[in-house]
N, C-alpha and C. Protein backbone atom coordinates (compact mmCIF):
# COMPACT_ATOMS: atom_id res chain seq x y z
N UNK A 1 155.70 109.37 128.78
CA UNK A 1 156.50 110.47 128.27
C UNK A 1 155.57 111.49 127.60
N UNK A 2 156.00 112.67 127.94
CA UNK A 2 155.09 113.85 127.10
C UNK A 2 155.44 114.18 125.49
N UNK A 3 154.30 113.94 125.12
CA UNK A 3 154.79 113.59 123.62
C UNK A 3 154.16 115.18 122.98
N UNK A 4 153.18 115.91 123.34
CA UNK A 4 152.78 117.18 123.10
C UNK A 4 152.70 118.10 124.57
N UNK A 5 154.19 119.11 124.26
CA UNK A 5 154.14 119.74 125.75
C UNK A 5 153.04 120.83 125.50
N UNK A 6 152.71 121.23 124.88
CA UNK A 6 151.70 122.79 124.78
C UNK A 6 150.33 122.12 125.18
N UNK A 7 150.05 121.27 125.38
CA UNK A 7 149.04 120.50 125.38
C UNK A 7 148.84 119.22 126.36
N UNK A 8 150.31 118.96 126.69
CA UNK A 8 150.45 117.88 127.93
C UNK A 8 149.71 116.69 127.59
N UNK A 9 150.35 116.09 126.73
CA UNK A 9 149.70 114.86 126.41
C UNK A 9 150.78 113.95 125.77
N UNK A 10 150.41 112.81 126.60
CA UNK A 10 151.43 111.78 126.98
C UNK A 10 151.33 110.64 126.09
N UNK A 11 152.43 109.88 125.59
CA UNK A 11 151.76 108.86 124.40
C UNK A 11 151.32 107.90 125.39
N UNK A 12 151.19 107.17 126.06
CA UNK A 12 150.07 106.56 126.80
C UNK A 12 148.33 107.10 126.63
N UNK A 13 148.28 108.26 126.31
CA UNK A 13 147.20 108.99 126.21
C UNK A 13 146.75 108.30 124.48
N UNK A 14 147.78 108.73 124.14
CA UNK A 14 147.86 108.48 122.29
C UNK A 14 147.42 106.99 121.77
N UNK A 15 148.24 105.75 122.86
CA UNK A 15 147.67 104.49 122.94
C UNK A 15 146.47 104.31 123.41
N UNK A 16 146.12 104.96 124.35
CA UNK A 16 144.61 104.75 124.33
C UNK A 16 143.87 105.00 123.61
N UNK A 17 143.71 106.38 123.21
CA UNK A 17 143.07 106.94 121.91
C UNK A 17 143.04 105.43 120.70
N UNK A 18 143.86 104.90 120.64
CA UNK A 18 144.47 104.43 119.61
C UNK A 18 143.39 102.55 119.98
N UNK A 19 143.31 102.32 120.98
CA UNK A 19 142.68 101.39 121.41
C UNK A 19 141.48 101.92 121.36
N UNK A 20 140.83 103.15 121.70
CA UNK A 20 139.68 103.85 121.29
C UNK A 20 138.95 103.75 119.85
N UNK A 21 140.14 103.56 119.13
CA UNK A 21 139.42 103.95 117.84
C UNK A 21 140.41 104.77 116.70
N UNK A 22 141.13 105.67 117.37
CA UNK A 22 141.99 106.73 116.69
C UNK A 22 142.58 106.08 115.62
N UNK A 23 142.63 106.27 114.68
CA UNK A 23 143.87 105.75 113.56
C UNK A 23 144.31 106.97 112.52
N UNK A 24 144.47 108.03 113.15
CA UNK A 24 145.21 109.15 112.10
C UNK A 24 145.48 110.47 113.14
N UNK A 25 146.89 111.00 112.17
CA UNK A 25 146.67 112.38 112.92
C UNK A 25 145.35 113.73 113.22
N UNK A 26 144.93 113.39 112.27
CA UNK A 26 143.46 114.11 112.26
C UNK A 26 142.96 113.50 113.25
N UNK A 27 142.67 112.74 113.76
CA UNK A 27 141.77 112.24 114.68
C UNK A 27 142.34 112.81 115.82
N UNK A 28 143.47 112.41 116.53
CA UNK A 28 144.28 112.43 117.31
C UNK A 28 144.60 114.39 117.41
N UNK A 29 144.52 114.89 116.52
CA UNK A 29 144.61 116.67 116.49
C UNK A 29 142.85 116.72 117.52
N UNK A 30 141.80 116.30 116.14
CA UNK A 30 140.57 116.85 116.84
C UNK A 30 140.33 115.82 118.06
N UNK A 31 140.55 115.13 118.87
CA UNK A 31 139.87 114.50 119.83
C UNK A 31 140.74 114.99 120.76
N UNK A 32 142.32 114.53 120.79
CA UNK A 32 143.19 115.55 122.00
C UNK A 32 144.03 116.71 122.12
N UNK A 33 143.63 117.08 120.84
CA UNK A 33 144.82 118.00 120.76
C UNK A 33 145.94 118.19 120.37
N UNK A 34 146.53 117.16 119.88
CA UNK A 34 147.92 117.00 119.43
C UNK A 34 148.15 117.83 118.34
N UNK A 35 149.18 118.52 118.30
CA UNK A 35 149.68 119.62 117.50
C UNK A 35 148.77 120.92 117.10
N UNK A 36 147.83 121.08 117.78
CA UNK A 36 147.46 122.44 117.20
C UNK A 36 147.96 123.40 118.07
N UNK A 37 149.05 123.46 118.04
CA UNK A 37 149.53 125.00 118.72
C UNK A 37 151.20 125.16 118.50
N UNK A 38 151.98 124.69 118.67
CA UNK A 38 153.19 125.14 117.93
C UNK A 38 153.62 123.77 116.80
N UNK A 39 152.98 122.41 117.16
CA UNK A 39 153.07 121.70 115.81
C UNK A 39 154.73 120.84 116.03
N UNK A 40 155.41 121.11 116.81
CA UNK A 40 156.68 119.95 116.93
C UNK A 40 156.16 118.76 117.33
N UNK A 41 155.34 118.44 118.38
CA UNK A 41 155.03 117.47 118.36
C UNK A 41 154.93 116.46 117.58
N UNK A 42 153.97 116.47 116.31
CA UNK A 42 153.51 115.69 115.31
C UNK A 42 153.85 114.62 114.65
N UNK A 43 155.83 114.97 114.21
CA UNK A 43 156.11 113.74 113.92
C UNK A 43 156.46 112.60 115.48
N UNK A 44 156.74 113.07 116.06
CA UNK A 44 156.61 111.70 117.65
C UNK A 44 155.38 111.24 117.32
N UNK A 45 154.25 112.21 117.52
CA UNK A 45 152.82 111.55 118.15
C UNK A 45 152.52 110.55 116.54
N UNK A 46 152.69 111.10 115.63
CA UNK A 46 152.94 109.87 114.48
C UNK A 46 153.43 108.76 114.64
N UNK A 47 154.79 108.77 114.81
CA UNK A 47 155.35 107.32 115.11
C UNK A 47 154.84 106.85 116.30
N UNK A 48 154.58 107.51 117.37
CA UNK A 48 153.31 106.59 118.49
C UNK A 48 152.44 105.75 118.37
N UNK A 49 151.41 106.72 117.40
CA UNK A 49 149.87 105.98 116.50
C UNK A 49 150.18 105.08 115.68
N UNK A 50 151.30 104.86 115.15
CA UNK A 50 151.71 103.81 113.75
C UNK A 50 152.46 102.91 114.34
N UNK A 51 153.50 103.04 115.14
CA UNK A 51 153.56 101.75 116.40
C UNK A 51 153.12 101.39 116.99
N UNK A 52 151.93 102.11 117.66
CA UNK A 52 150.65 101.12 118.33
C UNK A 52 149.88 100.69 117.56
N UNK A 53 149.56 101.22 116.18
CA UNK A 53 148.49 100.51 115.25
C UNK A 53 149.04 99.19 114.69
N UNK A 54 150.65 98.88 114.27
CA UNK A 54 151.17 98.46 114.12
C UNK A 54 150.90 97.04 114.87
N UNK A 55 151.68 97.31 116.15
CA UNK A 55 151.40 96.04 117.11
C UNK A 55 149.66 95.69 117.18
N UNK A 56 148.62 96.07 117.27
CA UNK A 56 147.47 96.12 116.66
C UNK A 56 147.01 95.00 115.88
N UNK A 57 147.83 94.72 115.00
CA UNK A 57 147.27 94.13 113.53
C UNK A 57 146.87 92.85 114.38
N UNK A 58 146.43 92.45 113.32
CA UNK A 58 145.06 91.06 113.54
C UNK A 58 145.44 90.09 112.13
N UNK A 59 145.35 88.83 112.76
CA UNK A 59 145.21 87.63 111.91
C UNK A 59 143.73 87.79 110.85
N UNK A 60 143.71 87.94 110.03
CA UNK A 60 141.82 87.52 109.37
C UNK A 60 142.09 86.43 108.45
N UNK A 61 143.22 85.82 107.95
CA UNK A 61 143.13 84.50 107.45
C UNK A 61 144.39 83.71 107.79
N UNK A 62 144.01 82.33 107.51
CA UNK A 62 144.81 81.36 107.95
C UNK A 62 144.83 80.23 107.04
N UNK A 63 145.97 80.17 106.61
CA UNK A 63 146.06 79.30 105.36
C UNK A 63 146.70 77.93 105.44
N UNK A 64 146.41 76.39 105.45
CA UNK A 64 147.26 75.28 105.75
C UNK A 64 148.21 75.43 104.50
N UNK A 65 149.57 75.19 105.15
CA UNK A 65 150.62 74.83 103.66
C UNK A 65 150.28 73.10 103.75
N UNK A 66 150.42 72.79 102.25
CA UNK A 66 150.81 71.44 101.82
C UNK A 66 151.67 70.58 102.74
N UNK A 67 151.31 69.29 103.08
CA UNK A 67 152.49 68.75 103.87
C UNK A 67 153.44 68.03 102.67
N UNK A 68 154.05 68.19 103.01
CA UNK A 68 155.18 67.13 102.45
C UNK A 68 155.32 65.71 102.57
N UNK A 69 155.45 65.31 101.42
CA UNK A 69 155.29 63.64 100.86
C UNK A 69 156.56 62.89 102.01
């Protein structure tokens, strides 16, 4: 789906970015473009980057609970 029409950029584009490295609208403005030209875009391509960063997350600890007596 086209998530920035002035600019034609698709959130598939945005997930990649996002598997790239991207983690902010700043990034995502200077690397593809997103919103610098009429700016509706922005809040979509937001919730794109924060639902793919989202699904993203990573285990870094792992804790045993107590067993029970």
């Amino acid at each position: 789906m086209i998530v920035c029409v002035c600019n034609n950029i698709s959130d598939r584009e945005i997930r990649q970015a996002v598997d790239l490295g991207i983690s902010s609208i700043a990034e995502l403005r200077k690397e593809l473009g997103v919103g610098t030209m009429c700016g509706t875009c922005v809040s979509y391509a937001r919730e794109v980057l924060h639902t793919h960063l989202d699904s993203k997350t990573t285990i870094t600890e792992v804790r045993r609970l107590p067993q029970a007596a």
